[in-house]
N, C-alpha and C. Protein backbone atom coordinates (compact mmCIF):
# COMPACT_ATOMS: atom_id res chain seq x y z
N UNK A 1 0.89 21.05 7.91
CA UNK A 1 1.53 19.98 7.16
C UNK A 1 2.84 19.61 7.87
N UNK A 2 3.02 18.14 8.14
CA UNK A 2 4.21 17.60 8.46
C UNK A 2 6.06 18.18 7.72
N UNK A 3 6.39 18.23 8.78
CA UNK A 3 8.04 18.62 7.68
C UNK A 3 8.46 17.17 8.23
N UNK A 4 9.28 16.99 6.46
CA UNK A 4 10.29 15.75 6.83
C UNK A 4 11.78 16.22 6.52
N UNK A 5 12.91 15.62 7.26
CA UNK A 5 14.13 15.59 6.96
C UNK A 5 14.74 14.79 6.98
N UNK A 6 15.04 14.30 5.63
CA UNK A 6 15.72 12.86 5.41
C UNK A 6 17.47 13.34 5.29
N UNK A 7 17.83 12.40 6.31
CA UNK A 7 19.40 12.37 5.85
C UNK A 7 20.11 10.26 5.08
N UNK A 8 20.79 10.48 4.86
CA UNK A 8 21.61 9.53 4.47
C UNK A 8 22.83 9.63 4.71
N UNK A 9 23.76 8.26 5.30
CA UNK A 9 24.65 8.26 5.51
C UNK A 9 24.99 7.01 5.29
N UNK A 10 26.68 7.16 4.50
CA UNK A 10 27.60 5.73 4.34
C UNK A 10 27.94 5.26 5.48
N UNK A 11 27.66 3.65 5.88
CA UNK A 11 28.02 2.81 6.81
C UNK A 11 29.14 2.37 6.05
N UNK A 12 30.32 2.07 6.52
CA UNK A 12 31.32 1.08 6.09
C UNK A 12 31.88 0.33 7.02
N UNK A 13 31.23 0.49 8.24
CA UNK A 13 31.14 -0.72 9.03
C UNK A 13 29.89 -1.21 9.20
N UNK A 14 29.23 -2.12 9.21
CA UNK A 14 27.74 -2.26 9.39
C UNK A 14 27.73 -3.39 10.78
N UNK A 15 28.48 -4.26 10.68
CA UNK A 15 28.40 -4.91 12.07
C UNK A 15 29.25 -3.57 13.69
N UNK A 16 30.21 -3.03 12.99
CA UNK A 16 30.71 -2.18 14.25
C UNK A 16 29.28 -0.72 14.36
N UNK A 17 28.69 -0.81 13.76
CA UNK A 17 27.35 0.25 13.95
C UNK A 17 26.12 -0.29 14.31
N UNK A 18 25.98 -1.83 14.25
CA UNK A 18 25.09 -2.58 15.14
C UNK A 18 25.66 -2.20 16.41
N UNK A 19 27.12 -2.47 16.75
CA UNK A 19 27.49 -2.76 18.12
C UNK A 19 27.07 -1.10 18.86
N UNK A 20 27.63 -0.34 17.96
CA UNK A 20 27.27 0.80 18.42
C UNK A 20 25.76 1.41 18.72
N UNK A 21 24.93 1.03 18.14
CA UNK A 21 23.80 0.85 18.69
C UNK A 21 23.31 0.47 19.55
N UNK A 22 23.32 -0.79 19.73
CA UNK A 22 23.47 -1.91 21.01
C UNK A 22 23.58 -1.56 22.18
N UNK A 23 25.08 -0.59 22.07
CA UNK A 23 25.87 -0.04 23.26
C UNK A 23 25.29 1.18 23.91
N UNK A 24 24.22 1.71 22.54
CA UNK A 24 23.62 3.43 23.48
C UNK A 24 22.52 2.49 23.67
N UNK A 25 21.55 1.25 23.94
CA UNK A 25 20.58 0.68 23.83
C UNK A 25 19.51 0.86 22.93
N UNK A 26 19.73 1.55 21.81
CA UNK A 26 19.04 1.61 20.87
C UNK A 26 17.97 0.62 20.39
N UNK A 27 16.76 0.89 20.33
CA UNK A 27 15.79 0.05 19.66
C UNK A 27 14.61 0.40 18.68
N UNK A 28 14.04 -0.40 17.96
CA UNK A 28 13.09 -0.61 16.81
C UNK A 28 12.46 0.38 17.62
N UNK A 29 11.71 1.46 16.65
CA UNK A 29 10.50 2.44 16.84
C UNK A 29 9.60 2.63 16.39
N UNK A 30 8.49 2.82 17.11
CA UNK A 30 6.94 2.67 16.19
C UNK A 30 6.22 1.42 16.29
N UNK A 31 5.02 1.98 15.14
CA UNK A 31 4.01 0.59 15.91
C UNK A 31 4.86 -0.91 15.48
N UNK A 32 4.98 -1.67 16.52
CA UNK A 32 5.55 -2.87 16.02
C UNK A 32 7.19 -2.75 15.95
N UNK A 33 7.34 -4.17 16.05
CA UNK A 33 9.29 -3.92 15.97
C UNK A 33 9.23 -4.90 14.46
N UNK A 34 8.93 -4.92 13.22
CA UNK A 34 9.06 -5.68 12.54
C UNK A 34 9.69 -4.63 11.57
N UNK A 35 9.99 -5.18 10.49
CA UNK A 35 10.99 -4.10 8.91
C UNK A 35 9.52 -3.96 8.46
N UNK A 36 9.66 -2.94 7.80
CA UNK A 36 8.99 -2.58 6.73
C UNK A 36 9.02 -2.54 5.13
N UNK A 37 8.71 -3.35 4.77
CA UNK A 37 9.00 -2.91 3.10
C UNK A 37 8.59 -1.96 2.19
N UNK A 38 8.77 -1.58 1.37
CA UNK A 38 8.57 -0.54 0.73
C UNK A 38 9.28 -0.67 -1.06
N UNK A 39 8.77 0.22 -1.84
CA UNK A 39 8.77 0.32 -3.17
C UNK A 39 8.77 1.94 -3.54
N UNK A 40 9.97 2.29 -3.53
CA UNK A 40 9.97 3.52 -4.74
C UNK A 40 10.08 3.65 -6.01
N UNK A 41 9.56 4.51 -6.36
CA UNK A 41 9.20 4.71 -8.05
C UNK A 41 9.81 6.03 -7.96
N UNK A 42 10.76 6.47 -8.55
CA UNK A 42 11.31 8.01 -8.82
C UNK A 42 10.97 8.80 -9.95
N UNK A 43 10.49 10.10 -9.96
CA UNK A 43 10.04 10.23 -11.47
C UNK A 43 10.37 11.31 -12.03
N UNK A 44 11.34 12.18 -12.79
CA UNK A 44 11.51 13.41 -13.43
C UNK A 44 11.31 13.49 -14.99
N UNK A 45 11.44 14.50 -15.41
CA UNK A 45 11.91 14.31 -16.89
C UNK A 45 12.46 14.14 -17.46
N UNK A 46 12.90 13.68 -18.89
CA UNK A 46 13.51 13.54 -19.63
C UNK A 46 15.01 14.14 -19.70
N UNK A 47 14.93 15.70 -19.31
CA UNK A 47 15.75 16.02 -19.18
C UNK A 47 16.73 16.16 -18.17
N UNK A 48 16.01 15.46 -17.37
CA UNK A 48 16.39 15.54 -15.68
C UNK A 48 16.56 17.22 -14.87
N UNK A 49 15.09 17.37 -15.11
CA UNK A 49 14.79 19.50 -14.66
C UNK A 49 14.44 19.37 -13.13
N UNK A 50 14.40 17.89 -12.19
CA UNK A 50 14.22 18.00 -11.14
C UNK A 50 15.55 17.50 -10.17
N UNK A 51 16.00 16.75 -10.95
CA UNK A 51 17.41 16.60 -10.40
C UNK A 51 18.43 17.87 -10.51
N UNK A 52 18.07 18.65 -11.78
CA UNK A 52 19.05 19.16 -11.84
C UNK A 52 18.94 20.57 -10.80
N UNK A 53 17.86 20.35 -9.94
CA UNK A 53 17.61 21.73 -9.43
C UNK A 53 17.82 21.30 -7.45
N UNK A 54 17.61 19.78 -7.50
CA UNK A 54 17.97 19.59 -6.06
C UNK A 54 17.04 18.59 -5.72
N UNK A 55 16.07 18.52 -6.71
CA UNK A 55 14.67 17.75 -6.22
C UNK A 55 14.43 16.28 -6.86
N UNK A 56 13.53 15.60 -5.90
CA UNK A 56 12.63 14.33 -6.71
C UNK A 56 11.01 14.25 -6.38
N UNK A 57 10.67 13.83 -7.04
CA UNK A 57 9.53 13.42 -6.79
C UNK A 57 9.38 11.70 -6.73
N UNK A 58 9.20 11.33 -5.64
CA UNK A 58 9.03 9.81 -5.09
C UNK A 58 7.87 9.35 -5.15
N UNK A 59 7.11 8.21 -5.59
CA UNK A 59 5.94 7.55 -4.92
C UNK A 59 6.19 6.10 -4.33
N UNK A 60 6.12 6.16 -2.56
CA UNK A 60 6.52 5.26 -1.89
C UNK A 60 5.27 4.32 -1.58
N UNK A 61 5.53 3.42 -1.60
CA UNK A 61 4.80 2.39 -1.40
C UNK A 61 4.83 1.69 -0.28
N UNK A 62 3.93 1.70 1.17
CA UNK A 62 4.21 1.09 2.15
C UNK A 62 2.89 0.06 2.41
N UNK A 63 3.47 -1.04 2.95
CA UNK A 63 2.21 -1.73 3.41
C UNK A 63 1.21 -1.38 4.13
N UNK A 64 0.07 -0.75 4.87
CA UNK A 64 -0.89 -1.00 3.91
C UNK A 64 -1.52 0.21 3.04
N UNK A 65 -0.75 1.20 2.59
CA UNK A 65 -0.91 2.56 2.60
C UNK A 65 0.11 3.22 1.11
N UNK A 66 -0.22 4.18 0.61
CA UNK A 66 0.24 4.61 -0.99
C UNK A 66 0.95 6.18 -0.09
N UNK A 67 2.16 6.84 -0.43
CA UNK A 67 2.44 7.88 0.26
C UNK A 67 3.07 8.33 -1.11
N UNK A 68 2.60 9.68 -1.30
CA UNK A 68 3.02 10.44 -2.35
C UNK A 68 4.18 11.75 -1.71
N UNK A 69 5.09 12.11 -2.20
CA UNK A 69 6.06 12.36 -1.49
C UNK A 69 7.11 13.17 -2.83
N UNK A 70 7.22 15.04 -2.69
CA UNK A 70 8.26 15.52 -3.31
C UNK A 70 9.19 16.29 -2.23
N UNK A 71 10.38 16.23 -2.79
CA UNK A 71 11.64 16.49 -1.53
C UNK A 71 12.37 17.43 -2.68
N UNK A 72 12.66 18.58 -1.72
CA UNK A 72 13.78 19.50 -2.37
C UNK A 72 15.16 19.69 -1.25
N UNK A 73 16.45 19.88 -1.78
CA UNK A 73 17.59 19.34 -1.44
C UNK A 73 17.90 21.00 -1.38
N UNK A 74 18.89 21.01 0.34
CA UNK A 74 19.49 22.52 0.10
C UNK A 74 18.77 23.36 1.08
């Protein structure tokens, strides 16, 4: 089975992090250079017993394909 590691990070420049891109020649990866869209649906309980432990459970939605997807944090 595949491992994934998602990070996130605040841009608060978004045009000076194009440039910076630009500048290491950075480019689009994978099949095609077009965006992708996508649709998440996030889902815990009521009480929030998956947040409160580190986790979500996602169902992402990509064109042309359904990807079911749980992530634990930590």
């Amino acid at each position: 089975m595949a491992r994934e590691t998602e990070i996130k990070l605040r841009i608060s420049d978004v045009p000076g992090f194009h440039r910076a891109l630009k500048r290491i020649g950075a480019r689009l990866a994978g099949p095609g250079t077009s965006k992708v869209h996508e649709e998440n649906i996030i889902f815990d309980t009521p009480q929030g017993v998956l947040a409160k432990h580190g986790q979500l459970l996602r169902i992402r939605t990509e064109m042309p394909e359904v990807q079911g997807k749980s992530k634990r944090t930590g």
